[in-house]
Every structure is written in C-alpha cells, then in structure tokens.
N, C-alpha and C. Protein backbone atom coordinates (compact mmCIF):
# COMPACT_ATOMS: atom_id res chain seq x y z
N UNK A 1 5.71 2.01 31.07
CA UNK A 1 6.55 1.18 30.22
C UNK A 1 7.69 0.63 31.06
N UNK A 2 7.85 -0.94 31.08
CA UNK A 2 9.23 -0.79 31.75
C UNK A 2 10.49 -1.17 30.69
N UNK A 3 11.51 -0.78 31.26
CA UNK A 3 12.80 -0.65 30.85
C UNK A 3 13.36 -2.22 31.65
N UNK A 4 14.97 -2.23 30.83
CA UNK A 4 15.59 -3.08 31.50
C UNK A 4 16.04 -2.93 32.98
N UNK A 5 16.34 -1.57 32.70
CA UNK A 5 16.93 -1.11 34.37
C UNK A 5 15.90 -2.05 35.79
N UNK A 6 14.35 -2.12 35.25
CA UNK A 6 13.53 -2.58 36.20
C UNK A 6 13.45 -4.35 36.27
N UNK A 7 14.74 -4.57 35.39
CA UNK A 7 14.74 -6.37 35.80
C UNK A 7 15.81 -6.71 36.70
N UNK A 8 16.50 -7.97 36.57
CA UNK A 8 17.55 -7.90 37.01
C UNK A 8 18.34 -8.46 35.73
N UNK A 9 20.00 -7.86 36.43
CA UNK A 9 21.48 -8.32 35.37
C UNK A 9 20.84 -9.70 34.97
N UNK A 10 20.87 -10.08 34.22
CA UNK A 10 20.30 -11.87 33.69
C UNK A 10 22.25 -12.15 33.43
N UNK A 11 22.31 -13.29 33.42
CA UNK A 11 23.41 -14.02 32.90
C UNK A 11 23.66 -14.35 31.79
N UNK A 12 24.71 -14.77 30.55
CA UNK A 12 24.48 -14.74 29.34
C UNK A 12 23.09 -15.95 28.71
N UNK A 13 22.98 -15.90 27.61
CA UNK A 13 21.70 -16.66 27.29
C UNK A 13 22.16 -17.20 26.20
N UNK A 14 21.50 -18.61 25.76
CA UNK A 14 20.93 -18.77 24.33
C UNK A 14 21.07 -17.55 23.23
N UNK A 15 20.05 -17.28 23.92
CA UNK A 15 19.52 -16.23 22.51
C UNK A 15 20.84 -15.11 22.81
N UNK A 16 21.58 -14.73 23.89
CA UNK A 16 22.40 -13.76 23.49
C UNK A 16 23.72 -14.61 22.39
N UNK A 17 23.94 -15.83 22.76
CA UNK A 17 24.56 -16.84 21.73
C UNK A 17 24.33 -16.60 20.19
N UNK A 18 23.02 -16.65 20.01
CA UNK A 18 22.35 -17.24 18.89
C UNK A 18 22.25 -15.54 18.14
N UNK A 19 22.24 -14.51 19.07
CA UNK A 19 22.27 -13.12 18.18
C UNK A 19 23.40 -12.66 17.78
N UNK A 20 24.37 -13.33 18.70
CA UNK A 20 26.07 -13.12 17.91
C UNK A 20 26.33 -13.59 17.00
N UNK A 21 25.75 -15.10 17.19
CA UNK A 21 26.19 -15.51 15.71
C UNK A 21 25.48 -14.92 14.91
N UNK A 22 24.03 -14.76 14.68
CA UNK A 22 23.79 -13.81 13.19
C UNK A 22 24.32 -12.69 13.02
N UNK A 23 25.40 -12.29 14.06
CA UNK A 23 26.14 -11.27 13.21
C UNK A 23 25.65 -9.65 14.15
N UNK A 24 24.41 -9.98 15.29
CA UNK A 24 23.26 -8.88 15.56
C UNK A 24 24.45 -9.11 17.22
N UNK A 25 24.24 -7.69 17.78
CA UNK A 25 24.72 -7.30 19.19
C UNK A 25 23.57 -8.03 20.11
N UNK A 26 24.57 -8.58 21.02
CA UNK A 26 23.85 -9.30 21.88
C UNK A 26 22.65 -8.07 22.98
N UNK A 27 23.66 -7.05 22.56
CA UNK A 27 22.72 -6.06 23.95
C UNK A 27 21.86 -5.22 23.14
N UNK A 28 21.41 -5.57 22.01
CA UNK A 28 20.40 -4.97 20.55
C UNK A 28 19.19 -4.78 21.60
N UNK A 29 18.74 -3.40 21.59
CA UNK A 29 17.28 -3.26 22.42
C UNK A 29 16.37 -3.39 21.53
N UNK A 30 15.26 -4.40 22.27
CA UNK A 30 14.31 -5.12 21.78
C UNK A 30 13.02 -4.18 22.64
N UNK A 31 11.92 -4.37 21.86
CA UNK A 31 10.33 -3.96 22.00
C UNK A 31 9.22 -5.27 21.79
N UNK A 32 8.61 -5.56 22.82
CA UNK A 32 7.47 -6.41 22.78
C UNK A 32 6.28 -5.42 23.85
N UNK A 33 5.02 -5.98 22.78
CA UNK A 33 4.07 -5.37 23.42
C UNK A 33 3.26 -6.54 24.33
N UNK A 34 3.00 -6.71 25.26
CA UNK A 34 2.35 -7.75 26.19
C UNK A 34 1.36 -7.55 26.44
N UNK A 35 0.11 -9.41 26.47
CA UNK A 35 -0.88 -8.70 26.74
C UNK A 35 -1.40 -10.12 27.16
N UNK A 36 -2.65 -9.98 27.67
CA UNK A 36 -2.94 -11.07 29.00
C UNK A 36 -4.08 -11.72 27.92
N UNK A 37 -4.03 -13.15 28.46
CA UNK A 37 -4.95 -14.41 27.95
C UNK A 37 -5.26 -14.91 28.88
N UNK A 38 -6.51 -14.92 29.63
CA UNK A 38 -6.57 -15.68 31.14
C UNK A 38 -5.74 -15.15 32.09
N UNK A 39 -4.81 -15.90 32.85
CA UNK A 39 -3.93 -15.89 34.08
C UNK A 39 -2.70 -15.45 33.36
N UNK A 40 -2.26 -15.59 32.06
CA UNK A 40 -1.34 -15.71 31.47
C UNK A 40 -0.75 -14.44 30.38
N UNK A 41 0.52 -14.44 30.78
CA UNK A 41 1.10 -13.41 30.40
C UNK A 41 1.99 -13.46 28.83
N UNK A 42 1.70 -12.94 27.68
CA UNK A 42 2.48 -12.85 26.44
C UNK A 42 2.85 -11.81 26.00
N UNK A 43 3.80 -12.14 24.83
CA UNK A 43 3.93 -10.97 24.37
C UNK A 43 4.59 -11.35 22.88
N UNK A 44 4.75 -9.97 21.91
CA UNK A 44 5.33 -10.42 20.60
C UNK A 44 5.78 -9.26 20.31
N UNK A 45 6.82 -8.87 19.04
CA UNK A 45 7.59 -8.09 18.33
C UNK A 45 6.76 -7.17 18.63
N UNK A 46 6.65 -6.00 18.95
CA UNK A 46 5.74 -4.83 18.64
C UNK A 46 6.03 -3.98 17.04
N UNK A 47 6.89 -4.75 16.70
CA UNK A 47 7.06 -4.44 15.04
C UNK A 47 6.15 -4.55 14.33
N UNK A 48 5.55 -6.02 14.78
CA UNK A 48 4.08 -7.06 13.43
C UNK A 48 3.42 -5.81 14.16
N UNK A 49 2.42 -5.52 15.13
CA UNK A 49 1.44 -4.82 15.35
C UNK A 49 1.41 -3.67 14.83
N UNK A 50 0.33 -3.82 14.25
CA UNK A 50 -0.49 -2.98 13.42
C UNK A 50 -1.50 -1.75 14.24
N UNK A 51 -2.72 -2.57 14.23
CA UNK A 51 -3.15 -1.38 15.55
C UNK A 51 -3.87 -2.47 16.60
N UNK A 52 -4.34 -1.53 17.38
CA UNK A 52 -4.80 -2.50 18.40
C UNK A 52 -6.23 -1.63 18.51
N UNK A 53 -7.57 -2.40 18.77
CA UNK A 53 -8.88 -2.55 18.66
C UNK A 53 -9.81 -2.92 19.40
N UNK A 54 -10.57 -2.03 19.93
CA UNK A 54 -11.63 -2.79 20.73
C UNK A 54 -12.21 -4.18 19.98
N UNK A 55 -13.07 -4.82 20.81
CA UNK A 55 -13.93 -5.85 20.28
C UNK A 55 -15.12 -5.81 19.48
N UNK A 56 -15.54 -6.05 18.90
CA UNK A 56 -16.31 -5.60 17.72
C UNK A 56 -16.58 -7.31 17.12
N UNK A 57 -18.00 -7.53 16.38
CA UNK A 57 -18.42 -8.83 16.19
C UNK A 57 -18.27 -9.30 14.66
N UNK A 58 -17.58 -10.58 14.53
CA UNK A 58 -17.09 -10.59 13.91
C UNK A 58 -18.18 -11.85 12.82
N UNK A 59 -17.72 -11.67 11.35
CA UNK A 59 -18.77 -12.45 10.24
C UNK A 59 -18.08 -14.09 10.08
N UNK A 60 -19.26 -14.96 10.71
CA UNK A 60 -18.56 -16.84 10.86
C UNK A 60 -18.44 -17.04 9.27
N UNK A 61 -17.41 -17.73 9.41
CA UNK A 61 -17.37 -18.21 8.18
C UNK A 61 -17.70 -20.39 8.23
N UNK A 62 -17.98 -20.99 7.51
CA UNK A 62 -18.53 -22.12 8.18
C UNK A 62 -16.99 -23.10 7.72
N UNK A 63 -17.67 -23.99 8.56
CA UNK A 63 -16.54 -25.46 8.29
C UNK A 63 -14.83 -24.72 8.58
N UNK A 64 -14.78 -23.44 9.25
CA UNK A 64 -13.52 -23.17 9.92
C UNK A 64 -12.82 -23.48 11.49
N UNK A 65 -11.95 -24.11 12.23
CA UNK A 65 -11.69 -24.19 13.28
C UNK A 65 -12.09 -23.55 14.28
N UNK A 66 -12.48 -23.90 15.32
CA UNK A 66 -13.31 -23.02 16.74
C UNK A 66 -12.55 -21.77 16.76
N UNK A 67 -10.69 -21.92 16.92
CA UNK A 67 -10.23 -20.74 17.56
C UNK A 67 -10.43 -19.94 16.49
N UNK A 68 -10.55 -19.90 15.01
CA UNK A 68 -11.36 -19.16 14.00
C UNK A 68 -12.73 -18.09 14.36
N UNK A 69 -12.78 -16.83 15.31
CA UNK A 69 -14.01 -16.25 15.19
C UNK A 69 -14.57 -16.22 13.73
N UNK A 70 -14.18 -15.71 13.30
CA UNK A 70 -14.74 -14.95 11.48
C UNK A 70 -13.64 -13.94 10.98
N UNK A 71 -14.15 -13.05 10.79
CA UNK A 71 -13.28 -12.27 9.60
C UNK A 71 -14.15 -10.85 10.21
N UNK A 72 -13.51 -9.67 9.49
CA UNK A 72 -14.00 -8.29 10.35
C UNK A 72 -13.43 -7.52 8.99
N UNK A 73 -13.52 -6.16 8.66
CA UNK A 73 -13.89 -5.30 7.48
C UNK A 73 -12.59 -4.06 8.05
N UNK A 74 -11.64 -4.34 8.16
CA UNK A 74 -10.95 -3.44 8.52
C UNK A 74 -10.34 -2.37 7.30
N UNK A 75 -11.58 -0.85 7.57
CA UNK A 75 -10.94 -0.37 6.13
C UNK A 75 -10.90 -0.78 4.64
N UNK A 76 -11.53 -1.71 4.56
CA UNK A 76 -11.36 -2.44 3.37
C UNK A 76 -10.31 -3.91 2.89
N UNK A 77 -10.08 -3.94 4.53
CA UNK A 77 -9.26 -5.55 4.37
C UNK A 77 -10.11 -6.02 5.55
N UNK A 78 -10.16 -7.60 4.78
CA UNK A 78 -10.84 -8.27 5.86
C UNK A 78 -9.48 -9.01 6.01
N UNK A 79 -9.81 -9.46 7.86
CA UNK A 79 -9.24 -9.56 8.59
C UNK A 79 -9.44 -10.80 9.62
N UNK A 80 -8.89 -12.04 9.24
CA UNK A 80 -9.48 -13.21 10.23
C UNK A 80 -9.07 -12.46 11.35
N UNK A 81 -9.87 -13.49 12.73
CA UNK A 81 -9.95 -13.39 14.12
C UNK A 81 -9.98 -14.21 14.89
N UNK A 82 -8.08 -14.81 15.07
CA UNK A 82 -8.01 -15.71 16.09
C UNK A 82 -8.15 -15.64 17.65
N UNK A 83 -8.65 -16.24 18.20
CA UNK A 83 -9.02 -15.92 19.65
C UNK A 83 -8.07 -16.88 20.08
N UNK A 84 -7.42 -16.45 20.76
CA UNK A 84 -5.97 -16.96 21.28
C UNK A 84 -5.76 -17.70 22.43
N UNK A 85 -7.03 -17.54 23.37
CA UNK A 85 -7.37 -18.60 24.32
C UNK A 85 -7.83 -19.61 23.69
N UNK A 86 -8.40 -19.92 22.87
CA UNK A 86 -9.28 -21.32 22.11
C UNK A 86 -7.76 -21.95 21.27
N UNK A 87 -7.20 -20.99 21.25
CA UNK A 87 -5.90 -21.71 20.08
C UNK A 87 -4.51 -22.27 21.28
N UNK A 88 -5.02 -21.79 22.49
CA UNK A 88 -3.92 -22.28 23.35
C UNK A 88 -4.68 -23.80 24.01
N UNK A 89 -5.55 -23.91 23.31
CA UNK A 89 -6.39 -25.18 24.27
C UNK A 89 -7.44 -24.68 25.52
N UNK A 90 -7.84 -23.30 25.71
CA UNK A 90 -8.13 -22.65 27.28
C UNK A 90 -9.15 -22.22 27.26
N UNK A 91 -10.06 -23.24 26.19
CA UNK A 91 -11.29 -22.76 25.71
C UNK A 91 -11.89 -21.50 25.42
N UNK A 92 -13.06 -21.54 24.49
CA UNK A 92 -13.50 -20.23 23.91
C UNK A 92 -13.97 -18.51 25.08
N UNK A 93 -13.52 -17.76 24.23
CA UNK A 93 -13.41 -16.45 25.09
C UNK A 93 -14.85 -16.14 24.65
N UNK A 94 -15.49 -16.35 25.57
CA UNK A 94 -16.85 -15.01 25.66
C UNK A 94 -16.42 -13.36 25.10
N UNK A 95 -16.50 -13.54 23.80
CA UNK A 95 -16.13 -11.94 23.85
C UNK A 95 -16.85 -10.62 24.54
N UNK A 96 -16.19 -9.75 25.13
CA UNK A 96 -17.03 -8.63 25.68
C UNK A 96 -16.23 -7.21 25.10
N UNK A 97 -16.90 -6.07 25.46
CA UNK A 97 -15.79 -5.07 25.32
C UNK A 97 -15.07 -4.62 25.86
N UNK A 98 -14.68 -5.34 27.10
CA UNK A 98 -13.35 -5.50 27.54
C UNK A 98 -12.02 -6.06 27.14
N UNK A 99 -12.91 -6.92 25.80
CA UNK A 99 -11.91 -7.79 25.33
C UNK A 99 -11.28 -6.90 24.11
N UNK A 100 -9.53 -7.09 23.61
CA UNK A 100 -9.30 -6.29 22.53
C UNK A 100 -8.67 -7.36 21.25
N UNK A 101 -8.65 -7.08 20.36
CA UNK A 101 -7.90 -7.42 19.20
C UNK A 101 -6.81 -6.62 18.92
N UNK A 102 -5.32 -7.31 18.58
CA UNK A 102 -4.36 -7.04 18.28
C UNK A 102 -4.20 -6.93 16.90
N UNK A 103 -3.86 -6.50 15.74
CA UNK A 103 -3.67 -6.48 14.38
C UNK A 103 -2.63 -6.63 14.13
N UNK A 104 -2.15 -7.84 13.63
CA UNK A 104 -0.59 -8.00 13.45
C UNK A 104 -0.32 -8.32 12.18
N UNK A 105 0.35 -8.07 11.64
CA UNK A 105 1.24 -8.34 10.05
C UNK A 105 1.96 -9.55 10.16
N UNK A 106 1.84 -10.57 9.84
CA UNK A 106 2.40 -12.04 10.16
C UNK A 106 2.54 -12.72 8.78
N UNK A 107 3.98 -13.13 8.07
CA UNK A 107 4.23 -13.61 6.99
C UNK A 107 3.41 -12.72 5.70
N UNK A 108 3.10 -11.68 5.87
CA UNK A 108 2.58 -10.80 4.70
C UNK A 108 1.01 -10.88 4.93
N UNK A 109 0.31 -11.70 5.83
CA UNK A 109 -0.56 -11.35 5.98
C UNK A 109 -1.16 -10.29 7.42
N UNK A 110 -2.60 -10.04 6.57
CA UNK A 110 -2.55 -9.23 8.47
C UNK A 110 -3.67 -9.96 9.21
N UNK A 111 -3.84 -10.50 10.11
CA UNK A 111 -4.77 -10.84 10.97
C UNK A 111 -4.82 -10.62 12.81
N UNK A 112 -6.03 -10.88 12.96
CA UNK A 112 -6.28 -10.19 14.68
C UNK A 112 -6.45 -11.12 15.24
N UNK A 113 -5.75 -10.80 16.97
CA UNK A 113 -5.64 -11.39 17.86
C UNK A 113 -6.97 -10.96 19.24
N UNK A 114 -8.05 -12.04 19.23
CA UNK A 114 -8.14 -11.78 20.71
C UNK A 114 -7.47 -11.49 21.82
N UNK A 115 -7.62 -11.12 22.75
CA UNK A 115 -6.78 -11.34 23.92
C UNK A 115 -7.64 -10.40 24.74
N UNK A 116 -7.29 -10.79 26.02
CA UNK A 116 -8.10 -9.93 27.48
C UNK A 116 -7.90 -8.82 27.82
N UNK A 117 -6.64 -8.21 27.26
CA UNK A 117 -5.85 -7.19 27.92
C UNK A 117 -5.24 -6.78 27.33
N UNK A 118 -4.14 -5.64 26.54
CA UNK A 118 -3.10 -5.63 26.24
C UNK A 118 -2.67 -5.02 27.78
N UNK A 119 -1.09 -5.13 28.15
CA UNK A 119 -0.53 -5.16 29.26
C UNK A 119 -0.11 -3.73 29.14
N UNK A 120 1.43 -3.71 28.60
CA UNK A 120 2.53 -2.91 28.24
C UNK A 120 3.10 -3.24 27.29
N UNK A 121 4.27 -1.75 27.23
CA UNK A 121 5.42 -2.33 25.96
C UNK A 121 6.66 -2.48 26.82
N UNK A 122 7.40 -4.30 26.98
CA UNK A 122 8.53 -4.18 26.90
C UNK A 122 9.43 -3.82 26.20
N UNK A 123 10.78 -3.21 27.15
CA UNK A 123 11.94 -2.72 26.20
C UNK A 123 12.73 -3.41 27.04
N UNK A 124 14.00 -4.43 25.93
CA UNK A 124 15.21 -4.93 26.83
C UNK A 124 15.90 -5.09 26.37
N UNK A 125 16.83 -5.60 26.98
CA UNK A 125 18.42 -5.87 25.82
C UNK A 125 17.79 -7.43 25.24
N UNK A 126 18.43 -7.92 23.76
CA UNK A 126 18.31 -8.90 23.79
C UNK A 126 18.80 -10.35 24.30
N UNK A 127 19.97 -9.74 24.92
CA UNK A 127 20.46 -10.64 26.13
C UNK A 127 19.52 -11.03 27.13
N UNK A 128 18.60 -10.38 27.60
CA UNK A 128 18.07 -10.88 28.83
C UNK A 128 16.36 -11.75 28.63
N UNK A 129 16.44 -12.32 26.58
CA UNK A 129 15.67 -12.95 26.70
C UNK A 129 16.06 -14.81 26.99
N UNK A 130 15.31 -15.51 27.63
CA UNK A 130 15.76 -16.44 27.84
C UNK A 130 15.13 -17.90 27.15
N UNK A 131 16.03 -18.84 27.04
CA UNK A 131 15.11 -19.75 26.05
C UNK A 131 14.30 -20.49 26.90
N UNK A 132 13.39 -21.25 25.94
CA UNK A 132 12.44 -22.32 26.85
C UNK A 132 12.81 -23.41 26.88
N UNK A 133 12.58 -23.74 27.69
CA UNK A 133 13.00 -25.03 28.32
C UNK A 133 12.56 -25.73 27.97
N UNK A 134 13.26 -27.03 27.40
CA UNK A 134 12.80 -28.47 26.88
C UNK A 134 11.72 -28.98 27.47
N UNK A 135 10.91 -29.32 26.59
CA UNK A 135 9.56 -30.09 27.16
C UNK A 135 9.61 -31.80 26.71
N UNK A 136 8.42 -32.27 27.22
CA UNK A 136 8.93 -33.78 26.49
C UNK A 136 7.69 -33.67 25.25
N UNK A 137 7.53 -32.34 24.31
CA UNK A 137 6.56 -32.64 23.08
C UNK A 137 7.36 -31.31 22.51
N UNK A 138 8.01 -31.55 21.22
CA UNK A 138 8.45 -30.36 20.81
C UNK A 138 7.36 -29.74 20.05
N UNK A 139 5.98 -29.84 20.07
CA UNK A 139 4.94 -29.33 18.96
C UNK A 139 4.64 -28.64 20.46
N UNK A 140 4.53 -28.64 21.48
CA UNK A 140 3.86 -27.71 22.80
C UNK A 140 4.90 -26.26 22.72
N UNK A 141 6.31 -26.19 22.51
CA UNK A 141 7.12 -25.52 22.77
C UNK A 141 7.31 -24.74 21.43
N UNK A 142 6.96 -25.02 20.03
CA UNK A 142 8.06 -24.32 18.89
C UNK A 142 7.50 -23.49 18.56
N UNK A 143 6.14 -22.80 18.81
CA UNK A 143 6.00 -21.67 18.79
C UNK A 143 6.09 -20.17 19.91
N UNK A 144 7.02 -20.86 20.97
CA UNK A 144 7.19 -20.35 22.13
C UNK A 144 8.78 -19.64 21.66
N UNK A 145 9.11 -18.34 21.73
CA UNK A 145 10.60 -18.14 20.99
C UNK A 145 11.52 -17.04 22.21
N UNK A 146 10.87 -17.62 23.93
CA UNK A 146 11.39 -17.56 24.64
C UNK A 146 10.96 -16.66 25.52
N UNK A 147 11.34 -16.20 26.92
CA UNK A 147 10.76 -15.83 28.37
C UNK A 147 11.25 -14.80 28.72
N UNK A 148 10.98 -13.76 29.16
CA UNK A 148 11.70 -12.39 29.58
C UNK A 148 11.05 -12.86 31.24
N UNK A 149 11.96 -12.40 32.07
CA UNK A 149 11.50 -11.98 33.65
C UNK A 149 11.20 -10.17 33.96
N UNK A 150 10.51 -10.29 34.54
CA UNK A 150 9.27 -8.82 34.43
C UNK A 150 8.72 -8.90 36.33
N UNK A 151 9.87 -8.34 36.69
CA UNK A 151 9.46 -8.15 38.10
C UNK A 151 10.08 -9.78 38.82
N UNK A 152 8.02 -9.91 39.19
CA UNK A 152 8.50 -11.61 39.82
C UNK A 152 7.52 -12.70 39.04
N UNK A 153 6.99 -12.12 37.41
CA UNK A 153 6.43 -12.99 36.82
C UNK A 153 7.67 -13.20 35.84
N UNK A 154 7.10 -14.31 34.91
CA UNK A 154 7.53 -14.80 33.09
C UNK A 154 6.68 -13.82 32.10
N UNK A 155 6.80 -13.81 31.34
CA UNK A 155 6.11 -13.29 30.12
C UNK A 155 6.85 -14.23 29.11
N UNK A 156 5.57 -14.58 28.18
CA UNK A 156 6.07 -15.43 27.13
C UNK A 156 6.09 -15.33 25.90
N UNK A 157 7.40 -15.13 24.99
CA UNK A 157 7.43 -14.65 23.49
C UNK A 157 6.69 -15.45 22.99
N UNK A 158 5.81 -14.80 22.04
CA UNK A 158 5.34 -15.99 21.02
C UNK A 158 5.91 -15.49 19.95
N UNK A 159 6.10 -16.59 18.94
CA UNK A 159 6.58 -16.39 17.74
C UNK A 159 5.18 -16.60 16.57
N UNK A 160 4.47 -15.56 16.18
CA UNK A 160 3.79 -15.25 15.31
C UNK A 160 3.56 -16.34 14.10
N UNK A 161 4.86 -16.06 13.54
CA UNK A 161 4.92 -17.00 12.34
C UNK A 161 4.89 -18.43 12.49
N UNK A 162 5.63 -18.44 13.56
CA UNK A 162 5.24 -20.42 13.47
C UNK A 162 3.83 -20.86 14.11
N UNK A 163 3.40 -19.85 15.24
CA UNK A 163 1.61 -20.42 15.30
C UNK A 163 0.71 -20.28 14.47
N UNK A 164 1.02 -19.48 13.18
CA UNK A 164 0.09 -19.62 12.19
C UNK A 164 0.27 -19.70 11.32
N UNK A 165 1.67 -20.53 11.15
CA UNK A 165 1.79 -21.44 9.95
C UNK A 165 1.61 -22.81 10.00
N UNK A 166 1.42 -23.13 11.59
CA UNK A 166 0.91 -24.45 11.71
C UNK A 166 -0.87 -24.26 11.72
N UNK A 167 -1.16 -23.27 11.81
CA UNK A 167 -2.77 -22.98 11.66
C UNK A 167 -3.36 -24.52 10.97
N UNK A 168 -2.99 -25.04 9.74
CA UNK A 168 -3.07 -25.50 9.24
C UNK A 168 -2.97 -27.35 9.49
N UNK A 169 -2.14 -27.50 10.11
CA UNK A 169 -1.32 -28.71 10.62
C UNK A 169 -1.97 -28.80 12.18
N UNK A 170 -2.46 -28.37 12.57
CA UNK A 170 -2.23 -28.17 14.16
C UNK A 170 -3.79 -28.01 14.88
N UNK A 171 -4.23 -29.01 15.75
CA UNK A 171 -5.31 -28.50 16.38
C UNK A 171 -5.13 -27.89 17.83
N UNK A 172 -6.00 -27.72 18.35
CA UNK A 172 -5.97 -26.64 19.52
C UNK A 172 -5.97 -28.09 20.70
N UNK A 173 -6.33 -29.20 20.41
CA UNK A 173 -5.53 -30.39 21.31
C UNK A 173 -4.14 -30.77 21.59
N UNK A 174 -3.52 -30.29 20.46
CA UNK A 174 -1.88 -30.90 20.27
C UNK A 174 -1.41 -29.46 20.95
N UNK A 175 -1.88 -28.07 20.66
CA UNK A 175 -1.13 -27.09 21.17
C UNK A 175 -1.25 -27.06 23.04
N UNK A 176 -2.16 -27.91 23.62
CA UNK A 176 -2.94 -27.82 24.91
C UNK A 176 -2.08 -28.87 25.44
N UNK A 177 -1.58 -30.14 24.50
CA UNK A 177 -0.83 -31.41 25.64
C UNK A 177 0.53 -30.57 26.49
C-alpha cells in the first residue's frame, strides 16, 4: 500500500482550495483503489467499491452500447458490465481470467467495472490531489476529477458518477477525441 510519505511535499492545489471551501480539511486522508486499463493507470473512491471479482461471462443484452458487456447474477442482483477500455475509446477487452471486475455503488446503483488489473490502495492527503488540466474539449476531461503523482507515474481519478451519468448522452467516440 503506499502512503503519502512515498510521494513528494506537492504544493497547494485546486482541490486543496476547493476542500476548504466546503468547509472539509485540506490535509483530510483520502483512499483510492487503482487499477490498470491497458498502459494506463486509474483509480476511484475506494468507498463506491463493493467487491472486486474475477472474470466470469457475462448475459448480452441486445440493441445495448459495445462498452455494455451484459449483466451478471450477483447474489441475486444483476449487475451491468462496463468494460472500461471500450468506454475510454481503447477498444474492446478480450476478456480472460486475468481480467477482474470492480463492483461499485455509483448514484444508488451497483454496477461492474472491467479492468486488467486492480493495482493498489492509495492513501493521501487531499491536498496532494491535483486538478486536470484544461483541454480544448470539456466532454474529454469532466469525468476526470483529478491526478495524484505515485512515484514517477500519474494515476487518474475518475469520477464514477459523471461517466455514467453520461452513459446515456455520450458515445465511446466523444469520450476518445
């Protein structure tokens, strides 16, 4: 697991801005669990996660979006299955059982995440997350809710709720420009 001690001092931030004003301590220790898509490094609240799951095959449902696998019987809740490379534009994941699903609680619902890997669990102050940087398409960036440094890579917050509340609004072209 790493700790903050294993980054470096960051300088003040955005988000340490933006947690004062709601009233929350800028040095509030935060938990994200990270986990690899391709080359690429993410991560989210380790709060939403539910459990995490081998790969297991999942039931198509028709006339639903590619990054849509199907749905899966978890316990008695079914459970869509977004594959998170197809929803970043990075085309469809060959699933294997190397591959895992994440179970996350997102706006009251619960649904699973492909992904290649889970990584680790970060722990940091919330000071030392940093915002993203202006792009020239704000639909590429607003579900991005900012960058931790982790050694000598990025890791990238995603924000749960806004990539799948645009589920709806949003194809896997516009999230890829």
């Amino acid at each position: 697991m790493r700790t903050s001690e294993d980054l470096p001092n960051p300088a003040p931030t955005a988000a340490s801005a933006i947690a004062a004003a709601a009233g929350e301590p800028p040095n509030r220790t935060v938990q994200f669990i990270s986990f690899r898509v391709g080359d690429q490094q993410f991560a989210t609240d380790i709060m939403a996660v539910r459990e995490i799951k081998g790969w297991t095959d999942t039931t198509t449902l028709p006339n639903q979006p590619e990054y849509l696998l199907g749905v899966l019987n978890l316990r008695g809740t079914i459970v869509p299955i977004y594959d998170l490379r197809c929803r970043f534009g990075l085309g469809l994941t060959t699933a294997t059982r190397t591959h895992v699903v994440i179970i996350v609680s997102v706006m009251e619902r619960t649904i699973g995440l492909l992904v290649d890997a889970v990584s680790d669990i970060i722990t940091i102050k919330s000071s030392e997350i940093r915002p993203v940087p202006e792009m020239d398409r704000a639909t590429t960036t607003n579900y991005l809710s900012g960058l931790i440094s982790v050694g000598d890579s990025m890791v990238v917050l995603l924000s749960l709720e806004t990539l799948f509340a645009q589920s709806s609004q949003l194809d896997t072209s516009t999230l890829a420009a």
